[in-house]
Protein backbone atom coordinates (compact mmCIF):
# COMPACT_ATOMS: atom_id res chain seq x y z
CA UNK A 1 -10.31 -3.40 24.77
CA UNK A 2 -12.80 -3.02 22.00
CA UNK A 3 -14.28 -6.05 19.58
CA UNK A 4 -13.78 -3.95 16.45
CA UNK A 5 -10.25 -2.95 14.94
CA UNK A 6 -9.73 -0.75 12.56
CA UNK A 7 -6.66 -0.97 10.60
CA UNK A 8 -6.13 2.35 8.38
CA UNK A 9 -3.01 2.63 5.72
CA UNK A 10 -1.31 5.57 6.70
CA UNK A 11 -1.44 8.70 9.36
CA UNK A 12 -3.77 10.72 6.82
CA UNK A 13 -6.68 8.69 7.00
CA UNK A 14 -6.67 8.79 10.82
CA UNK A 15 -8.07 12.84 10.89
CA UNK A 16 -11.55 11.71 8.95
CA UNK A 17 -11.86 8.35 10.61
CA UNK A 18 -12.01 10.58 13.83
CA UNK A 19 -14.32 12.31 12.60
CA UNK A 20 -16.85 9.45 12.04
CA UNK A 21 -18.99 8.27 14.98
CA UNK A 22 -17.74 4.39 13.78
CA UNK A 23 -16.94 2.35 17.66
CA UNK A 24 -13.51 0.51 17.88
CA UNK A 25 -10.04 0.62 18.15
CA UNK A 26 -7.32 2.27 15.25
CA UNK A 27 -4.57 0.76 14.35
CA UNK A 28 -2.00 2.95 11.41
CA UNK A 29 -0.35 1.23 9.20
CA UNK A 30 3.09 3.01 8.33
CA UNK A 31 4.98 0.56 6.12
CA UNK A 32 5.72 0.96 2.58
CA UNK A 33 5.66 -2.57 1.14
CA UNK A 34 5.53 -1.78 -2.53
CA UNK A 35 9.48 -0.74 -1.86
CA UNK A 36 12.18 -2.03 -0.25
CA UNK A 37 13.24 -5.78 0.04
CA UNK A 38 10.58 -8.17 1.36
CA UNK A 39 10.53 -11.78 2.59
CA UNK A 40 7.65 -14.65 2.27
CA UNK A 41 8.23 -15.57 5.79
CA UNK A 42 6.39 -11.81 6.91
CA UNK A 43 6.13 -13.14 10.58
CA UNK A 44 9.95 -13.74 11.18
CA UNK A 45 12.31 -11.65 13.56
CA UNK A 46 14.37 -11.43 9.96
CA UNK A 47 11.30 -10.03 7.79
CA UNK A 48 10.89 -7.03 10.02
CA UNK A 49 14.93 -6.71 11.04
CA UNK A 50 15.19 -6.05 7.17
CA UNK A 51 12.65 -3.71 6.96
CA UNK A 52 13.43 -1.48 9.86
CA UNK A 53 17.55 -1.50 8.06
CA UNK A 54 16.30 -0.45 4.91
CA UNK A 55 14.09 2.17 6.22
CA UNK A 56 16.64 4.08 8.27
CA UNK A 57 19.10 3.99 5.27
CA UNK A 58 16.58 4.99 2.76
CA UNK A 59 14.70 7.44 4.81
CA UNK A 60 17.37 8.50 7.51
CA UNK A 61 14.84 7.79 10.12
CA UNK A 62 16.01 7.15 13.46
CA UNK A 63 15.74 3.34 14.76
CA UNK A 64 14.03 3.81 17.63
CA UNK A 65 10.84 5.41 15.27
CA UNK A 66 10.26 2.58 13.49
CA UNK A 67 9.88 0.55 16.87
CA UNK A 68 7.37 3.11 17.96
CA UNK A 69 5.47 4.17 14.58
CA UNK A 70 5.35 0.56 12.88
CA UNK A 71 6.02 -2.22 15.37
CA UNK A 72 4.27 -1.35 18.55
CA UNK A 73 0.83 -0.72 16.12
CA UNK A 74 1.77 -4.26 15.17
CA UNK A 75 0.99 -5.83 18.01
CA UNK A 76 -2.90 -4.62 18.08
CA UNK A 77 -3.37 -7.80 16.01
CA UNK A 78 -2.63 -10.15 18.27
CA UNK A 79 -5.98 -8.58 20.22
CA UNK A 80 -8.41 -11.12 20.70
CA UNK A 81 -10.85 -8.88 18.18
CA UNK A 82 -14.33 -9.98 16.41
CA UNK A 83 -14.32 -7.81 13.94
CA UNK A 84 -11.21 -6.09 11.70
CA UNK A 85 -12.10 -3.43 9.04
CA UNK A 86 -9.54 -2.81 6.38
CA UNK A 87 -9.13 1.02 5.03
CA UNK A 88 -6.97 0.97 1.83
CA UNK A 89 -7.30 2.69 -1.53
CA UNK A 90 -6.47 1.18 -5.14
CA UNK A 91 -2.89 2.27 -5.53
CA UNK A 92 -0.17 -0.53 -6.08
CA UNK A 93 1.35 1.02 -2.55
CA UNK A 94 -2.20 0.50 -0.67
CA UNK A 95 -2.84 -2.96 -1.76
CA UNK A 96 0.45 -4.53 -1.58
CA UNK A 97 0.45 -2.84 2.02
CA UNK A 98 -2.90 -4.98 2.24
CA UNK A 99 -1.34 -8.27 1.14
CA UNK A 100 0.81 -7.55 4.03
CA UNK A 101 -1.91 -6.82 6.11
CA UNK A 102 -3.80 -9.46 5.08
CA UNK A 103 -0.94 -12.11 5.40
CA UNK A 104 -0.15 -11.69 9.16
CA UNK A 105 -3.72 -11.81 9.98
CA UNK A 106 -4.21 -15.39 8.32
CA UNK A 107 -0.59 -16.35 10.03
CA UNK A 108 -1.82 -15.04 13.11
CA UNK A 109 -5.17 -15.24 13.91
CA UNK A 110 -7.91 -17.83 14.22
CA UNK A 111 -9.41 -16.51 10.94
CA UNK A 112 -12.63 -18.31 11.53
CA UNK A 113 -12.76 -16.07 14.74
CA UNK A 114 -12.97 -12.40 13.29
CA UNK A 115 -15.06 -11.53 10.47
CA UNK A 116 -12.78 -9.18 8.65
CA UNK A 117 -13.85 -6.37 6.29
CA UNK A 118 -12.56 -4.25 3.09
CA UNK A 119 -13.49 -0.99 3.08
CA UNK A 120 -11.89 0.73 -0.41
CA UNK A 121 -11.85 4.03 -1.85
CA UNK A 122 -12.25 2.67 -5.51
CA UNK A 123 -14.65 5.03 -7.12
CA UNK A 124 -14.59 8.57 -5.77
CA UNK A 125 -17.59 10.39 -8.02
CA UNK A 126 -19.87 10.67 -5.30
CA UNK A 127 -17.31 12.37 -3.11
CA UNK A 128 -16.42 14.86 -6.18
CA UNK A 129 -13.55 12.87 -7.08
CA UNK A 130 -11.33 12.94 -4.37
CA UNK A 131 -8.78 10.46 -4.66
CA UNK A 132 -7.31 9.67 -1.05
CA UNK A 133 -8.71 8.83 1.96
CA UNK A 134 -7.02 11.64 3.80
CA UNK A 135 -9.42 14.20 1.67
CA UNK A 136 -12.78 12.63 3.40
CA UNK A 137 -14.36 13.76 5.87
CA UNK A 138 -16.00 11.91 8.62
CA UNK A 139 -19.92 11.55 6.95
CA UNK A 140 -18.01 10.28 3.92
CA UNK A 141 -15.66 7.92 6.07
CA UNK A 142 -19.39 6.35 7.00
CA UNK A 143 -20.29 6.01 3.62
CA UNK A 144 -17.53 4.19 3.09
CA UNK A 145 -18.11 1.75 5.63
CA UNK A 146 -21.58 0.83 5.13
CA UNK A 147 -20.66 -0.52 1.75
CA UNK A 148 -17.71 -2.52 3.07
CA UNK A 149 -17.58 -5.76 2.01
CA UNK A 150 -16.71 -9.14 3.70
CA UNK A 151 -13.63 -11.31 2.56
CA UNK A 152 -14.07 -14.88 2.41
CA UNK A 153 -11.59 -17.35 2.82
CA UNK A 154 -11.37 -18.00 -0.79
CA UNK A 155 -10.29 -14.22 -1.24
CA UNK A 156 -7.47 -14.51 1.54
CA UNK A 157 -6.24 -17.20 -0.61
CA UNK A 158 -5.89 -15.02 -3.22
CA UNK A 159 -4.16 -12.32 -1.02
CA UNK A 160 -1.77 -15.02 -0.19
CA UNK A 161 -1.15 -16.43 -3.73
CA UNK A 162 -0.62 -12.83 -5.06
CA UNK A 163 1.57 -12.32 -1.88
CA UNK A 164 3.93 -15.02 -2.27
CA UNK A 165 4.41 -13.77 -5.96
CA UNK A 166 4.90 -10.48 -4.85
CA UNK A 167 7.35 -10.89 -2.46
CA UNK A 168 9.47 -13.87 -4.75
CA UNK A 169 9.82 -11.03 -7.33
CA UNK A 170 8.48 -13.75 -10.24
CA UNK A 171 7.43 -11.36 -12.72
CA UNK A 172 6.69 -14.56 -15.47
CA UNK A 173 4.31 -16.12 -12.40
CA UNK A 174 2.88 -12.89 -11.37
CA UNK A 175 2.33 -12.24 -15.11
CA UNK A 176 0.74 -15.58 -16.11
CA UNK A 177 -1.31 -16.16 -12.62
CA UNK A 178 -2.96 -12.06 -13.23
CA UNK A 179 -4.10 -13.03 -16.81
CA UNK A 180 -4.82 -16.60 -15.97
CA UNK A 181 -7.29 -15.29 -13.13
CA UNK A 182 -10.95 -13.83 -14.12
CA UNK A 183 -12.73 -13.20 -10.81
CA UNK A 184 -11.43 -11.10 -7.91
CA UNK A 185 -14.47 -11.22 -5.80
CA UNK A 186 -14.06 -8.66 -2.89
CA UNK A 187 -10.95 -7.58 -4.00
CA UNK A 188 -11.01 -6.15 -7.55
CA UNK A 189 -8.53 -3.03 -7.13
CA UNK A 190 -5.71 -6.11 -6.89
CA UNK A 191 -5.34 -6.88 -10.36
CA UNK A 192 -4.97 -2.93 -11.48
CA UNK A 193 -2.43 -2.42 -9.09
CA UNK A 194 -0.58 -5.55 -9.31
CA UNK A 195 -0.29 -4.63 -13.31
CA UNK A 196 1.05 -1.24 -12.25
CA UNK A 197 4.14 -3.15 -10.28
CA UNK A 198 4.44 -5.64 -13.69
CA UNK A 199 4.45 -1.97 -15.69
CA UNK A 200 7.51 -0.94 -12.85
CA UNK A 201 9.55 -3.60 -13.67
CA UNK A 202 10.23 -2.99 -17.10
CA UNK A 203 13.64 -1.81 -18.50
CA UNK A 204 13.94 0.23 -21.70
CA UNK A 205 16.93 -0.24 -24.42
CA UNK A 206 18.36 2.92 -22.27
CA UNK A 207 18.44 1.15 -18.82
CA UNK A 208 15.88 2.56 -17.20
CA UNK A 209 12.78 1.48 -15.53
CA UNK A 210 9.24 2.63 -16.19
CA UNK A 211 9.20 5.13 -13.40
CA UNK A 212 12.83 6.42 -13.97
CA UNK A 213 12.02 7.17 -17.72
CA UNK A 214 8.32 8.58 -17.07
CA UNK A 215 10.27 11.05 -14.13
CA UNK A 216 13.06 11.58 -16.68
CA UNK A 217 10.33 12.72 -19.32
CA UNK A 218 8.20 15.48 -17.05
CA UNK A 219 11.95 17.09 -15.78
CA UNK A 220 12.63 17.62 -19.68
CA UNK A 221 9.51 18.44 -20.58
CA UNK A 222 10.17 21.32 -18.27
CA UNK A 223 9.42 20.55 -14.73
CA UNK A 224 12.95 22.00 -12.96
CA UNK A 225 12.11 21.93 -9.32
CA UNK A 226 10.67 18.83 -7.28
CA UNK A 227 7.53 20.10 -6.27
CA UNK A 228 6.48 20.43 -10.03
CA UNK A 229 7.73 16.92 -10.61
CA UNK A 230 5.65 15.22 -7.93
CA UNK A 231 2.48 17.15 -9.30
CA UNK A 232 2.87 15.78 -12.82
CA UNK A 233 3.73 12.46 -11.46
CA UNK A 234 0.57 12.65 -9.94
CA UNK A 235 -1.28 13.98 -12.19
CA UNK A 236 -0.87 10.42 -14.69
CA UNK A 237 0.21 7.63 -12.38
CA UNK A 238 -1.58 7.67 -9.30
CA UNK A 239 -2.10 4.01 -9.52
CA UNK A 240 1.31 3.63 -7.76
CA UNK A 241 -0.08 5.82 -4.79
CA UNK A 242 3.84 7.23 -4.66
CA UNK A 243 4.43 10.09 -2.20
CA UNK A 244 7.21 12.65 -2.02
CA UNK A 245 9.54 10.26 -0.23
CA UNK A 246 9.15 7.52 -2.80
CA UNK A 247 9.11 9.55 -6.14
CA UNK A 248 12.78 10.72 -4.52
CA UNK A 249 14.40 7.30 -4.37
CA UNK A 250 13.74 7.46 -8.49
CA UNK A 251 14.54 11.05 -8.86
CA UNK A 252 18.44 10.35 -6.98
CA UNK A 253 18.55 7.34 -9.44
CA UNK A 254 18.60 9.55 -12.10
CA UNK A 255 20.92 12.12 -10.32
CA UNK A 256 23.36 9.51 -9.47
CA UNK A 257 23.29 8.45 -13.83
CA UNK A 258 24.26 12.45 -14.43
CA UNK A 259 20.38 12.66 -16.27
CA UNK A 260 18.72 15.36 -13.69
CA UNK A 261 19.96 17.88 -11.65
CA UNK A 262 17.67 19.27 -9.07
């Protein structure tokens, strides 16, 4: 076994990151924390029960693929690694997936043992403004992880305060605790995103939520087929970091209200 883990958000960063001459073992990360029901307790038999349940509803996967794709990589943290690096971008669906992340290693590990590392795609200029980490290649990968930067404890304290509000769905605390707090340290890309899932939770006079009304508003505008949707979607919000999958579990809200037909 290797010293160094690297823990990447997602199948589409693993292509560049193989690229890159960087030492160490991968570990995906294939949940989708910023949907679905969630529980403080993230280490429990009960937390991950739930998710696997909701995810072959939602998704129709099979059961057996969540034990393979999400549960077995689990179980590279309990590796008795020096070092953990940290790939996730600035969407609300990265760092909440981080918070996760972040959680189970403090729950887990000896967390003066491993020094562990954030390495985030937060400004993309010098890579011609390529937004995901899936559109790097493996020289730009590098890049990336020479300017990682360290978290301290005080900053997985903050993971786990903005976890615990996450997960309790207090949108007042989550509120007040975001404005209240000035300095993010290593971990600046939390607040935006965190105000993106505040943004999400909002219900207009018509009984809809931010996303349902913004999706209702490009199909009008004259987006008929689903493709065209998810490019537009893109186009304005990427701070939710939705894919296909997600931006569905809107669209069929609006189906099932009679206010789309696709």
């Amino acid at each position: 076994m290797n010293s160094i883990l690297h823990i990447l958000n997602g199948d589409a960063a693993l292509d560049g990151f193989e690229q890159t001459g960087l030492e160490g073992d991968v570990m995906v990360w294939r949940e989708v924390f910023s949907e679905g029901p969630l529980r403080e307790d993230i280490l429990s038999a009960a937390f991950w029960n739930a998710r696997r349940d909701w995810i072959g509803r939602t998704f129709n996967a099979p059961e057996d693929d969540y034990q393979h794709k999400v549960l077995n990589e689990l179980e590279k943290l309990n590796g008795p690694y020096t070092e953990i690096n940290l790939w996730f971008e600035f969407d609300l669906h990265c760092q909440v997936n981080l918070l996760g992340v972040l959680e189970m290693l403090t729950l887990k590990t000896d967390m003066s043992a491993p020094a562990i590392y954030l390495v985030c795609l937060a400004d993309c200029v010098q890579f011609g403004n390529k937004k995901g980490l899936g559109e790097l290649n493996g020289r730009q990968f590098e890049e990336l992880y020479d300017a990682r930067e360290r978290l301290n404890e005080w900053e997985l304290g903050l993971a786990a305060d903005a976890w615990k509000l996450y997960v309790g769905n207090d949108k007042a605390g989550l509120e007040k605790w975001l404005n209240e707090n000035t300095f993010w340290g290593g971990m600046p890309l939390l607040k935006p995103a965190l105000m993106a899932h505040l943004k999400r939770l909002q219900i207009n006079g018509d009984g809809l939520s931010y996303l349902e009304q913004k999706l209702l508003d490009i199909y009008n505008a004259g987006a008929g087929t689903k493709a065209a949707i998810y490019a537009a979607f893109w186009q304005t919000e990427a701070i939710f970091g939705m894919g296909d999958w997600e931006i569905d579990l809107y669209l069929d809200k609006l189906k099932a209200k009679g206010l789309i037909s696709l």
